[in-house]
C-alpha atoms as a PDB file:
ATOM      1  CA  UNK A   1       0.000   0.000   0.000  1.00  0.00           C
ATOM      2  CA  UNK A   2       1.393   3.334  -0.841  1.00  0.00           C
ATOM      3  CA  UNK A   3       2.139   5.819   1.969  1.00  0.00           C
ATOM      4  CA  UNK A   4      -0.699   7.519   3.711  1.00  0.00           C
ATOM      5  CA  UNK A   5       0.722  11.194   2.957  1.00  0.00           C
ATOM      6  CA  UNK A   6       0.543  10.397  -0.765  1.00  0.00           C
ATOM      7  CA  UNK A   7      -2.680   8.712  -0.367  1.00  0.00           C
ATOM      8  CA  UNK A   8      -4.411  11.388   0.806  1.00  0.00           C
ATOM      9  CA  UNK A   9      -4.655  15.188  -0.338  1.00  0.00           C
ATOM     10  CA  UNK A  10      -2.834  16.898   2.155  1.00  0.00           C
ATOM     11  CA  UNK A  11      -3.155  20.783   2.369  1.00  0.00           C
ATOM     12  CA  UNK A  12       0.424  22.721   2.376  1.00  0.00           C
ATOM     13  CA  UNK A  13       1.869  25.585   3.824  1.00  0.00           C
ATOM     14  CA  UNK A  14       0.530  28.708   3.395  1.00  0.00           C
ATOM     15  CA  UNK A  15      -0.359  32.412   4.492  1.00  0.00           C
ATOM     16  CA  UNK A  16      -3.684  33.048   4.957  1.00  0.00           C
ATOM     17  CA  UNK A  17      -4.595  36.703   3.127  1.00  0.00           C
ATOM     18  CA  UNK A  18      -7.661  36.366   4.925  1.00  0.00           C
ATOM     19  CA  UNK A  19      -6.533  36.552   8.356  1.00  0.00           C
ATOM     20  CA  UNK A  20      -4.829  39.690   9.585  1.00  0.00           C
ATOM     21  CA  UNK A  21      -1.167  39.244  10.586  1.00  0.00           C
ATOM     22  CA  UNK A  22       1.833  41.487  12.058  1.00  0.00           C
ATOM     23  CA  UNK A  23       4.238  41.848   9.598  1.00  0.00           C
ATOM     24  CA  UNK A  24       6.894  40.000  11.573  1.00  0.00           C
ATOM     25  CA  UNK A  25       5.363  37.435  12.020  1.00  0.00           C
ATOM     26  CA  UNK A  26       4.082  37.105   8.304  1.00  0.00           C
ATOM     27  CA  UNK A  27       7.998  37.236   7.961  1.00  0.00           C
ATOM     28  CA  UNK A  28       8.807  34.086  10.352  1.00  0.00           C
ATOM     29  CA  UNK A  29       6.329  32.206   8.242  1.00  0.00           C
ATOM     30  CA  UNK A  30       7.528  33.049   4.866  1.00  0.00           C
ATOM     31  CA  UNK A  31      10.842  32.184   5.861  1.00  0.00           C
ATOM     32  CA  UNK A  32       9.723  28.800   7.679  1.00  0.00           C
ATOM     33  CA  UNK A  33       7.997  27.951   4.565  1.00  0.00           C
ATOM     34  CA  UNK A  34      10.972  28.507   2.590  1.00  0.00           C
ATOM     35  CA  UNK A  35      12.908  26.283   4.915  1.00  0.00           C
ATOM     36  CA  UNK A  36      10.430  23.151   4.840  1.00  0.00           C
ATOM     37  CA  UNK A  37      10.465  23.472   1.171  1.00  0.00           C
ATOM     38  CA  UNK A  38      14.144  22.980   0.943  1.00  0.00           C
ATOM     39  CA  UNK A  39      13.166  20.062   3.316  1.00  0.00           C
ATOM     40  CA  UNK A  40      15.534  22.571   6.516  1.00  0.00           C
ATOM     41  CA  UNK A  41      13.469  20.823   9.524  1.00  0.00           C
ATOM     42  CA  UNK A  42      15.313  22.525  12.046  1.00  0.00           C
ATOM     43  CA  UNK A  43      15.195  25.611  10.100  1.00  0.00           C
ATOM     44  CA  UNK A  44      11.572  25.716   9.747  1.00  0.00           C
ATOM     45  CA  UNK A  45      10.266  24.853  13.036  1.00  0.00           C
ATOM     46  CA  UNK A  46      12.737  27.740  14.404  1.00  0.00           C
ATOM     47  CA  UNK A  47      10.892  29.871  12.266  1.00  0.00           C
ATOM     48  CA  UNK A  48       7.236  28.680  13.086  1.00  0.00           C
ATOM     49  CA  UNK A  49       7.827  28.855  16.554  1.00  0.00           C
ATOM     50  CA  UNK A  50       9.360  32.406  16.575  1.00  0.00           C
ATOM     51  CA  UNK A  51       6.215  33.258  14.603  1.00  0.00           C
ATOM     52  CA  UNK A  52       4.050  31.505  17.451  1.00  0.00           C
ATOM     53  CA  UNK A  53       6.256  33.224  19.901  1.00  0.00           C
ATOM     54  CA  UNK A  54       5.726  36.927  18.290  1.00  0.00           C
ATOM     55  CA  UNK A  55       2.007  36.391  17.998  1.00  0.00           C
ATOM     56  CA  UNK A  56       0.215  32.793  19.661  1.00  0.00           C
ATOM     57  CA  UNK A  57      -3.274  33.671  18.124  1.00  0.00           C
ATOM     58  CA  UNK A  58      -2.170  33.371  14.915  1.00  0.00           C
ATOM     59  CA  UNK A  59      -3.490  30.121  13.417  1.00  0.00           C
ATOM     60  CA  UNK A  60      -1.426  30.334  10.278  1.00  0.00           C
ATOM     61  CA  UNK A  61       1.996  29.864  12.331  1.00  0.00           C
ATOM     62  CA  UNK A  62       1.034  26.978  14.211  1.00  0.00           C
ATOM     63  CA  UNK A  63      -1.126  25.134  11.268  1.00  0.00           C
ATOM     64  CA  UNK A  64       2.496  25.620   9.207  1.00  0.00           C
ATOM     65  CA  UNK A  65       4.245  23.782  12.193  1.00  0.00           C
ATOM     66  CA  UNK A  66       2.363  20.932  11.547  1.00  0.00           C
ATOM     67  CA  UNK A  67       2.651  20.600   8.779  1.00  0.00           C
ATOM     68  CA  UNK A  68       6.454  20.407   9.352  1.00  0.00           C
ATOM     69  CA  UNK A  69       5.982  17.612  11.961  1.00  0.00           C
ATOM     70  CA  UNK A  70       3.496  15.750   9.569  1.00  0.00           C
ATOM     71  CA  UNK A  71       6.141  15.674   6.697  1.00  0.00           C
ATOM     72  CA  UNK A  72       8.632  14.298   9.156  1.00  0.00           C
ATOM     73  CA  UNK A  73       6.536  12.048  10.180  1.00  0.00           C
ATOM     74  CA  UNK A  74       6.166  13.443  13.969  1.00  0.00           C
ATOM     75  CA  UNK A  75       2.309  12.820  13.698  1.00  0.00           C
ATOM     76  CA  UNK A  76       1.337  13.001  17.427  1.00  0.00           C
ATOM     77  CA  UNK A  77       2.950  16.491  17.762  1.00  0.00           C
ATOM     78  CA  UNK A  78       1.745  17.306  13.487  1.00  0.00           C
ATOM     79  CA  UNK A  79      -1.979  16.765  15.003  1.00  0.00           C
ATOM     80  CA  UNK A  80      -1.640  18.941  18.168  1.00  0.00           C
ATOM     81  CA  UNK A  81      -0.705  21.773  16.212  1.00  0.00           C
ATOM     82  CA  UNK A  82      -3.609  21.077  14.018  1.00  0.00           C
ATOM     83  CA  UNK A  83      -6.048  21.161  16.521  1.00  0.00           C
ATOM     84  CA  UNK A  84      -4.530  24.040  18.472  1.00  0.00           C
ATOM     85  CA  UNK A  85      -4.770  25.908  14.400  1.00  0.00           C
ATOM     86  CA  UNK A  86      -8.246  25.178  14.506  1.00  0.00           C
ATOM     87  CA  UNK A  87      -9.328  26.170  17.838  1.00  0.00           C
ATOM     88  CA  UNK A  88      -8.099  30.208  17.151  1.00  0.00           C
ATOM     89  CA  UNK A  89      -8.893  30.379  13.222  1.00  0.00           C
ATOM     90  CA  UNK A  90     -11.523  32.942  12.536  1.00  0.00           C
ATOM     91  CA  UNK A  91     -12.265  32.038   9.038  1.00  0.00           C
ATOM     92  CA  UNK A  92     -14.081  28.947   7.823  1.00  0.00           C
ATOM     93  CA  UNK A  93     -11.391  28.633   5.526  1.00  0.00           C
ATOM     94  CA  UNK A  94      -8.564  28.609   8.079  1.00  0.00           C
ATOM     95  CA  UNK A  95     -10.828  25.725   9.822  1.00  0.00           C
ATOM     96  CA  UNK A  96     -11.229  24.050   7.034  1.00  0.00           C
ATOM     97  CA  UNK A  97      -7.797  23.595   6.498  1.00  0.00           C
ATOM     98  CA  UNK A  98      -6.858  22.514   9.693  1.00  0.00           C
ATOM     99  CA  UNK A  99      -9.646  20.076  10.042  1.00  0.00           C
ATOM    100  CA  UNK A 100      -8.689  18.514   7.221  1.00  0.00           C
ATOM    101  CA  UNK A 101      -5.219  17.649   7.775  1.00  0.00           C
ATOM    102  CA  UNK A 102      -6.249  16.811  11.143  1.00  0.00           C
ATOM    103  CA  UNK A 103      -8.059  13.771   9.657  1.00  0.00           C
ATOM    104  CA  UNK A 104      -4.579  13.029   7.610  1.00  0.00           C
ATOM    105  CA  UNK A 105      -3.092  13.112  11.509  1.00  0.00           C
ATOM    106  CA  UNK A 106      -5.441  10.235  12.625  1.00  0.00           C
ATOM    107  CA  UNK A 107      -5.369   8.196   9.228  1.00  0.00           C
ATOM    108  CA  UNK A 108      -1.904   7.619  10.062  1.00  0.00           C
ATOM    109  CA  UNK A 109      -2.564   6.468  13.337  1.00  0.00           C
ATOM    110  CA  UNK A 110      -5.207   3.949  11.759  1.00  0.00           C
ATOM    111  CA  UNK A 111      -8.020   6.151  14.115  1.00  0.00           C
ATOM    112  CA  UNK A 112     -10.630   6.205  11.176  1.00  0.00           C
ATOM    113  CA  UNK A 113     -13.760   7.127  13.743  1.00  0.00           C
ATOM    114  CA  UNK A 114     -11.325  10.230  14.174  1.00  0.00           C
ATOM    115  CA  UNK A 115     -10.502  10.907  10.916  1.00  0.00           C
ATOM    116  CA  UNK A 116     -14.020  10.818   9.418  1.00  0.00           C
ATOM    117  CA  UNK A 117     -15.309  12.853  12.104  1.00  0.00           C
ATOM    118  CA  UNK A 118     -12.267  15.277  10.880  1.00  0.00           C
ATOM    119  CA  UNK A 119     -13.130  15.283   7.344  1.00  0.00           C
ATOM    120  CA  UNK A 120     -17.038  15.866   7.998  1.00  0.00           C
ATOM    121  CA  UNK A 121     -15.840  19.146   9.926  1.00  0.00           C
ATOM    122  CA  UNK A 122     -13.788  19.938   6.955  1.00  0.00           C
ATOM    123  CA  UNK A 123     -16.567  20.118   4.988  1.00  0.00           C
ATOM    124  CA  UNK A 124     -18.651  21.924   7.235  1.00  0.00           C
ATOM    125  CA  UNK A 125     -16.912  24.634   6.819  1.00  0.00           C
ATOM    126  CA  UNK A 126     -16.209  23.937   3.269  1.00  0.00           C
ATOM    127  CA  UNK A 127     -18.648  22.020   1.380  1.00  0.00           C
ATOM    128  CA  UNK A 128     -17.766  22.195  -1.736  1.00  0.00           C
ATOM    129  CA  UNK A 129     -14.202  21.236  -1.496  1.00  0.00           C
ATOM    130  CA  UNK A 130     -13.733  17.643  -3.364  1.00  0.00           C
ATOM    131  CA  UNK A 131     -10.027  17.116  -1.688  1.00  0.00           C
ATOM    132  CA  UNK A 132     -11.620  16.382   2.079  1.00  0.00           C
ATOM    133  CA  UNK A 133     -14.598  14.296   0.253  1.00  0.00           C
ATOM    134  CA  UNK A 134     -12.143  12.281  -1.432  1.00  0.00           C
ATOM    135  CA  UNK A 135     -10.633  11.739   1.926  1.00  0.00           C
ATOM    136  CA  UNK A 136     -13.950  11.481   4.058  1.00  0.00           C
ATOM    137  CA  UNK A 137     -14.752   8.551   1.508  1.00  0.00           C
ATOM    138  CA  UNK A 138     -11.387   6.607   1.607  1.00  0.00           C
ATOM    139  CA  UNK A 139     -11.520   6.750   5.717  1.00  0.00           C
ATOM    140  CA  UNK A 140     -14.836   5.456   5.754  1.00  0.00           C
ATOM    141  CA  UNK A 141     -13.722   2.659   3.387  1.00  0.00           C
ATOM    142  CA  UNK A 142     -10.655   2.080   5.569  1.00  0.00           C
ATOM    143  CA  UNK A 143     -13.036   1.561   8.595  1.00  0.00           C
ATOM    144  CA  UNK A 144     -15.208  -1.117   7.201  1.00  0.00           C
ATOM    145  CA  UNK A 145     -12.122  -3.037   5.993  1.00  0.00           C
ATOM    146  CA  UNK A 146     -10.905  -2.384   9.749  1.00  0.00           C
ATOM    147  CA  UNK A 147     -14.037  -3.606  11.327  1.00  0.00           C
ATOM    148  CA  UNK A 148     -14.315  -6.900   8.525  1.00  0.00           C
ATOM    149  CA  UNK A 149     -10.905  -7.689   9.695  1.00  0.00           C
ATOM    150  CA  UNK A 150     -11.674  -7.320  13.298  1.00  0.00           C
ATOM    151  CA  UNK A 151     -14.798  -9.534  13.022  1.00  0.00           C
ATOM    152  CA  UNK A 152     -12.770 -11.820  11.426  1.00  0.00           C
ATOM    153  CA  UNK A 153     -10.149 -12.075  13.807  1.00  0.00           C
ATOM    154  CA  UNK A 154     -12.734 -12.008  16.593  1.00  0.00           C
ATOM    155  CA  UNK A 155     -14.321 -15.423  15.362  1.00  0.00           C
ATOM    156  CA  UNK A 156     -10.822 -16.757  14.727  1.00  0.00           C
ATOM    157  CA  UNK A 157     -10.112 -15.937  18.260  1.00  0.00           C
ATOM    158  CA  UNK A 158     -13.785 -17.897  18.889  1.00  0.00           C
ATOM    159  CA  UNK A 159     -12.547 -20.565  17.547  1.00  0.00           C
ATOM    160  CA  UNK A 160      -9.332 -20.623  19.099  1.00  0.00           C
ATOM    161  CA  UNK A 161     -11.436 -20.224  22.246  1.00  0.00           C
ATOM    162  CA  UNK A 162     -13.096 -23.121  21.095  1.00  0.00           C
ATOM    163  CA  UNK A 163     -10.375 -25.470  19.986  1.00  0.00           C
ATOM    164  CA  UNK A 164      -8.279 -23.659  23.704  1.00  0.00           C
ATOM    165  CA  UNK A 165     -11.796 -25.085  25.641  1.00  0.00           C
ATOM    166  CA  UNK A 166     -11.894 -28.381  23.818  1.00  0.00           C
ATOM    167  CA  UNK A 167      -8.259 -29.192  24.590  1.00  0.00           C
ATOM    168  CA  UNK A 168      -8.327 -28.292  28.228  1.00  0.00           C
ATOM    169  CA  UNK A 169     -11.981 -30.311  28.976  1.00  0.00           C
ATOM    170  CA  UNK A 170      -9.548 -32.926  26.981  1.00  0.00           C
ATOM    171  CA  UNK A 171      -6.485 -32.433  29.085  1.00  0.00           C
ATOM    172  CA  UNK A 172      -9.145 -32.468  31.777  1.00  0.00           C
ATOM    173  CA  UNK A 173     -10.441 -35.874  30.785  1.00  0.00           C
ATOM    174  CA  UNK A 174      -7.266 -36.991  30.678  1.00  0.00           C
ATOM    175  CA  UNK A 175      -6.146 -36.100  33.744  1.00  0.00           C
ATOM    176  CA  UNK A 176      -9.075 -37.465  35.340  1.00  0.00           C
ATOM    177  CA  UNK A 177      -8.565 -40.553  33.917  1.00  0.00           C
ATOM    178  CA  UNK A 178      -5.193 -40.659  34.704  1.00  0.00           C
ATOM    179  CA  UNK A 179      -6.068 -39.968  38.413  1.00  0.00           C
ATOM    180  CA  UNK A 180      -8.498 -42.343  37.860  1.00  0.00           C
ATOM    181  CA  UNK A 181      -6.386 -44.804  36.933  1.00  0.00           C
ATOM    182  CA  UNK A 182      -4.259 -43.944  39.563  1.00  0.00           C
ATOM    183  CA  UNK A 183      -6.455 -44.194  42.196  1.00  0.00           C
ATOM    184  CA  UNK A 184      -7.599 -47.500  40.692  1.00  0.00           C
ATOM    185  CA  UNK A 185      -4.012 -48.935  40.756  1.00  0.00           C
ATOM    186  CA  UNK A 186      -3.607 -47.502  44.135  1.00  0.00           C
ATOM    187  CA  UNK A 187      -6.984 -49.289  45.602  1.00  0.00           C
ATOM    188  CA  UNK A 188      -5.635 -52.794  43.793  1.00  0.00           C
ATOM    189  CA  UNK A 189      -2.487 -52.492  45.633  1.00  0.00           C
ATOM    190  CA  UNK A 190      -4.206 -51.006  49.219  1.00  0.00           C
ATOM    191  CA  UNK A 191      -6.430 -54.384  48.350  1.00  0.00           C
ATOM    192  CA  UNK A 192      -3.368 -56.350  47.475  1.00  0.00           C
ATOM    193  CA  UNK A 193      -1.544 -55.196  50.686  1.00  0.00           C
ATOM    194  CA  UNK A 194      -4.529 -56.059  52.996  1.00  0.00           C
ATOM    195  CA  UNK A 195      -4.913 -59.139  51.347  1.00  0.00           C
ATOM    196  CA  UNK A 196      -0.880 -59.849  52.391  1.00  0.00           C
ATOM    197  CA  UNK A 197      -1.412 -58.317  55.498  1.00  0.00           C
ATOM    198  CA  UNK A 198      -4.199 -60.247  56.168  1.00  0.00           C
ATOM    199  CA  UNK A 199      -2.532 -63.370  55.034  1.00  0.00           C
ATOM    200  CA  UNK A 200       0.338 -63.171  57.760  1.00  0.00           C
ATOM    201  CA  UNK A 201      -1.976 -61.945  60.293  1.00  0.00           C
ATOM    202  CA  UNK A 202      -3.932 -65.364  59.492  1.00  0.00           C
ATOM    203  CA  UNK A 203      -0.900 -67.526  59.375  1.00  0.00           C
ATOM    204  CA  UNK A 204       0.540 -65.565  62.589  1.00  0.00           C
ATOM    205  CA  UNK A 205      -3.248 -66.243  64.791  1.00  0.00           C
ATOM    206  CA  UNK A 206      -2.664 -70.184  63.329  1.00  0.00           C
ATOM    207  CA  UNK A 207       0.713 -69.882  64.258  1.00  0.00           C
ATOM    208  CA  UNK A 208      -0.577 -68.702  67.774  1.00  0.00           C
ATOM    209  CA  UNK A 209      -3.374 -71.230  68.002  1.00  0.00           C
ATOM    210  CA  UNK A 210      -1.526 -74.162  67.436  1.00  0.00           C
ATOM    211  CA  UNK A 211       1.109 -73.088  69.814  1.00  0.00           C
ATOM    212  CA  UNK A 212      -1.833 -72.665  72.290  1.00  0.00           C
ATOM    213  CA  UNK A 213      -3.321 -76.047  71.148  1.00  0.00           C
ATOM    214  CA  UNK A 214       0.099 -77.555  72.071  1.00  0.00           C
ATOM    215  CA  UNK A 215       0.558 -75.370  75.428  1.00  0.00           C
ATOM    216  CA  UNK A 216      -3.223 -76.962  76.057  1.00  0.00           C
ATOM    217  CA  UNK A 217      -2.312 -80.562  75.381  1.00  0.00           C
ATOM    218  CA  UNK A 218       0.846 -80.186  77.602  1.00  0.00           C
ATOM    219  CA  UNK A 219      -1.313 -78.933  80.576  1.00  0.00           C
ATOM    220  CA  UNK A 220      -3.453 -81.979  79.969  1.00  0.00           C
ATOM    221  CA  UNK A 221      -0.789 -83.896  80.186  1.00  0.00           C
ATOM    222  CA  UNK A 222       0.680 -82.002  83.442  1.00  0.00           C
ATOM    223  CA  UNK A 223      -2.799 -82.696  84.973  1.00  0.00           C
ATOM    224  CA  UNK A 224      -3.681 -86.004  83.691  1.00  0.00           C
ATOM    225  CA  UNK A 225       0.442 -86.899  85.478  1.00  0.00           C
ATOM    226  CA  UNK A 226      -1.224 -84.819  88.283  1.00  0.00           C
ATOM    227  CA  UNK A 227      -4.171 -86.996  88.888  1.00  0.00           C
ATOM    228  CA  UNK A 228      -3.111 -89.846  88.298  1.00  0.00           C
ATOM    229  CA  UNK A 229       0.002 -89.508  90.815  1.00  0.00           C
ATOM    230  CA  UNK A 230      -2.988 -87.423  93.131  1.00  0.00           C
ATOM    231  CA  UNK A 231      -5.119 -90.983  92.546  1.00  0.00           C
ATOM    232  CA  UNK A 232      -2.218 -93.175  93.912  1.00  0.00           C
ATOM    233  CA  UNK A 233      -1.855 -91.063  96.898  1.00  0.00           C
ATOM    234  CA  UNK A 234      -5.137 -91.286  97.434  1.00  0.00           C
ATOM    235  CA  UNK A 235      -5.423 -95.745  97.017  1.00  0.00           C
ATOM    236  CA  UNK A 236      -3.065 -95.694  99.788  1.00  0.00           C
ATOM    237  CA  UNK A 237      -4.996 -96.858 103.051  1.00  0.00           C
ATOM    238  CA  UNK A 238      -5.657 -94.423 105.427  1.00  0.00           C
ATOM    239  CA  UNK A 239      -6.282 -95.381 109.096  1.00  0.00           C
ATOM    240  CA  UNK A 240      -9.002 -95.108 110.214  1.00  0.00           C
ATOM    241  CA  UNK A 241      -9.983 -92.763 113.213  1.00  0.00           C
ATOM    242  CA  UNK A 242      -8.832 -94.945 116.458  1.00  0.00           C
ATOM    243  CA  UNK A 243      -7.131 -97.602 114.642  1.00  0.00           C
ATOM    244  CA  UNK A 244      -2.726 -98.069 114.341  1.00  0.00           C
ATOM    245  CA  UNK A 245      -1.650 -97.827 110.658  1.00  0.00           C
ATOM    246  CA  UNK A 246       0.583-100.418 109.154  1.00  0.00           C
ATOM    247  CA  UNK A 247       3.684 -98.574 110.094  1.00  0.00           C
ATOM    248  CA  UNK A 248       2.080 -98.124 113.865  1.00  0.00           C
ATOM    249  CA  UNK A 249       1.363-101.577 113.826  1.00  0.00           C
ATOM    250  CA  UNK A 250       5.192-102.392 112.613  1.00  0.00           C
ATOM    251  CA  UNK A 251       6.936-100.356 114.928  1.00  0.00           C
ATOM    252  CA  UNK A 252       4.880-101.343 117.787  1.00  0.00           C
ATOM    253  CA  UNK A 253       5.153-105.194 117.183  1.00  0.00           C
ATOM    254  CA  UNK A 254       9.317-104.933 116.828  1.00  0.00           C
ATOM    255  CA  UNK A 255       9.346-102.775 119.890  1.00  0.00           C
ATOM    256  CA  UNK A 256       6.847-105.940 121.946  1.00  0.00           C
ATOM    257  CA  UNK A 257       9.399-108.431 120.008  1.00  0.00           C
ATOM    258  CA  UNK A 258      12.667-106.432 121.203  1.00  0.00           C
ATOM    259  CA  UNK A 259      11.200-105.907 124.963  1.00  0.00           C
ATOM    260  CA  UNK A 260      10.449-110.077 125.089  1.00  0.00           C
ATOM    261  CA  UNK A 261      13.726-110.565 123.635  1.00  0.00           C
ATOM    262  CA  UNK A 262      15.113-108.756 125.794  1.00  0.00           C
ATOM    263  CA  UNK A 263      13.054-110.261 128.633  1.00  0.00           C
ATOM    264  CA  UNK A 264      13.812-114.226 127.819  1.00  0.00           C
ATOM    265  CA  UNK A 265      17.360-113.332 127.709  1.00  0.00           C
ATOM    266  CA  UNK A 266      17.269-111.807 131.336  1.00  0.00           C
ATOM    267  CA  UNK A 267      15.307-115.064 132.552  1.00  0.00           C
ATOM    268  CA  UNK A 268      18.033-117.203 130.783  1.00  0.00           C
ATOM    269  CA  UNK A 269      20.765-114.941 132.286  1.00  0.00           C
ATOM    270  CA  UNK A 270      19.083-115.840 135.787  1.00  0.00           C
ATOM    271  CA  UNK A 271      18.824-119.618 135.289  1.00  0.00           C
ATOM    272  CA  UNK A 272      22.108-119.726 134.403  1.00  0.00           C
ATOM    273  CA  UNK A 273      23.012-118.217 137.378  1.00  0.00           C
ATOM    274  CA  UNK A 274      21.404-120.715 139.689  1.00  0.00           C
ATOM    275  CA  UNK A 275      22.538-123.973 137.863  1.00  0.00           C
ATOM    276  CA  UNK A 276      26.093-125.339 138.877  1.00  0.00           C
ATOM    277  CA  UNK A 277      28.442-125.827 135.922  1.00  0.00           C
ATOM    278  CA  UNK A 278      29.562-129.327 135.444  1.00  0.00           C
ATOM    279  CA  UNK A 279      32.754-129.941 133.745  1.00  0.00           C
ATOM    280  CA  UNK A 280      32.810-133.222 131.689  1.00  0.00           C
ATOM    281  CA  UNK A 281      35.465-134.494 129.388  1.00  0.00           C
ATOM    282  CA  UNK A 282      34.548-135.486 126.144  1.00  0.00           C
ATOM    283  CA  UNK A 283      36.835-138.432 125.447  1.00  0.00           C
END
């Protein structure tokens, strides 16, 4: 696309005759016009602004200015000189003109709402001029490309939405499933691990229970041992109340058969006392 300045009918430098001016300052201009035609930058906006400086209600000065900025491509501070121009002009014509360049301002900046409104104050205050028409029509076409390309991009950014919102309930899914899975694998090993647990607490209670069946079996033993030596102690004969046991009985007949031995052989000791000993030979 060709550049916007060449695009566009732009409105040069000038002095209106219309508007009254000082002398010097109709002498800053013509000099700062000289200057921006010989394409002096520095030169010329010296000039405009000692213009401005000599007389800041003249709209001529500070419409020239901006046009200096606009060729240079300074558009922010080329449309604030525009707008201060068209604030003070006293003519329609001086209005106009700065009107209409201000739309040039905001075509560059891609602000077509701006520019057309721009334009349609142009030619307000000039009707019949064909040059701000021109541009009223090419900003208006501008904008509807602008606002096709925006739609556009707004249902590409829909679907992008779209595809973003898909993906992530996706991911989502996924994730879930994943989890799911996870908690799935997680519950088969818990299960597994009670299972195993379960298993050694089983063999460890029949470990336990047979040890206590054998513990039991050796206490039957102890007390079957126990009764039965309990049961011999018991078939032993008991004496009865008044009666000698067998022992009593025992002891009392060797102590009767020691006290008569013991008796005889002191009534032998006695006859033998009393009988005379006779001494015979034994031939």
């Amino acid at each position: 696309m060709k550049n916007l300045l060449y695009i566009l009918t732009f409105i040069g430098c000038s002095v209106f005759a219309q508007e009254k001016q000082e002398p010097q300052d109709e002498k800053y201009i013509y000099q700062g016009n000289k200057e921006l035609k010989e394409d002096n930058f520095v030169n010329a906006e010296a000039e405009y602004r000692n213009a401005i400086s000599e007389n800041p209600t003249n709209s001529v000065s500070k419409f020239n200015l901006g046009n200096a900025y606009f060729k240079n491509k300074k558009t922010n501070e080329a449309l604030a000189r525009y707008q201060q121009a068209g604030k003070i002009a006293v003519t329609k014509s001086g209005k106009h003109k700065a009107f209409h360049n201000m739309g040039n301002s905001f075509m560059q900046q891609k602000k077509y709402d701006n520019a057309i409104e721009a334009y349609k104050n142009a030619l307000r205050n000039n009707p019949k001029d064909e040059e701000s028409r021109y541009n009223l029509a090419y900003a208006k076409k501008k904008k509807e490309e602008k606002d096709k390309e925006d739609e556009k991009n707004k249902d590409k950014n829909k679907d992008k939405d779209k595809d973003k919102d898909k993906k992530d309930k996706k991911d989502g899914k996924d994730k879930d499933d994943k989890d799911s899975d996870k908690k799935e694998d997680k519950g088969k090993e818990d299960d597994k691990k009670d299972k195993d647990d379960k298993g050694d607490k089983d063999k460890k209670d029949k470990k336990e229970d047979d040890k206590g069946k054998e513990d039991d079996k050796k206490d039957k033993q102890k007390d079957k041992k126990k009764d039965q030596s309990d049961t011999k102690k018991e078939e032993k004969p008991q004496p009865k109340k008044g009666q000698l046991s067998p022992q009593q009985v025992q002891s009392l007949l060797e102590a009767m058969n020691n006290q008569e031995k013991k008796l005889q052989e002191k009534m032998n000791a006695k006859k033998q006392k009393g009988v005379p000993v006779k001494n015979e030979k034994d031939w």
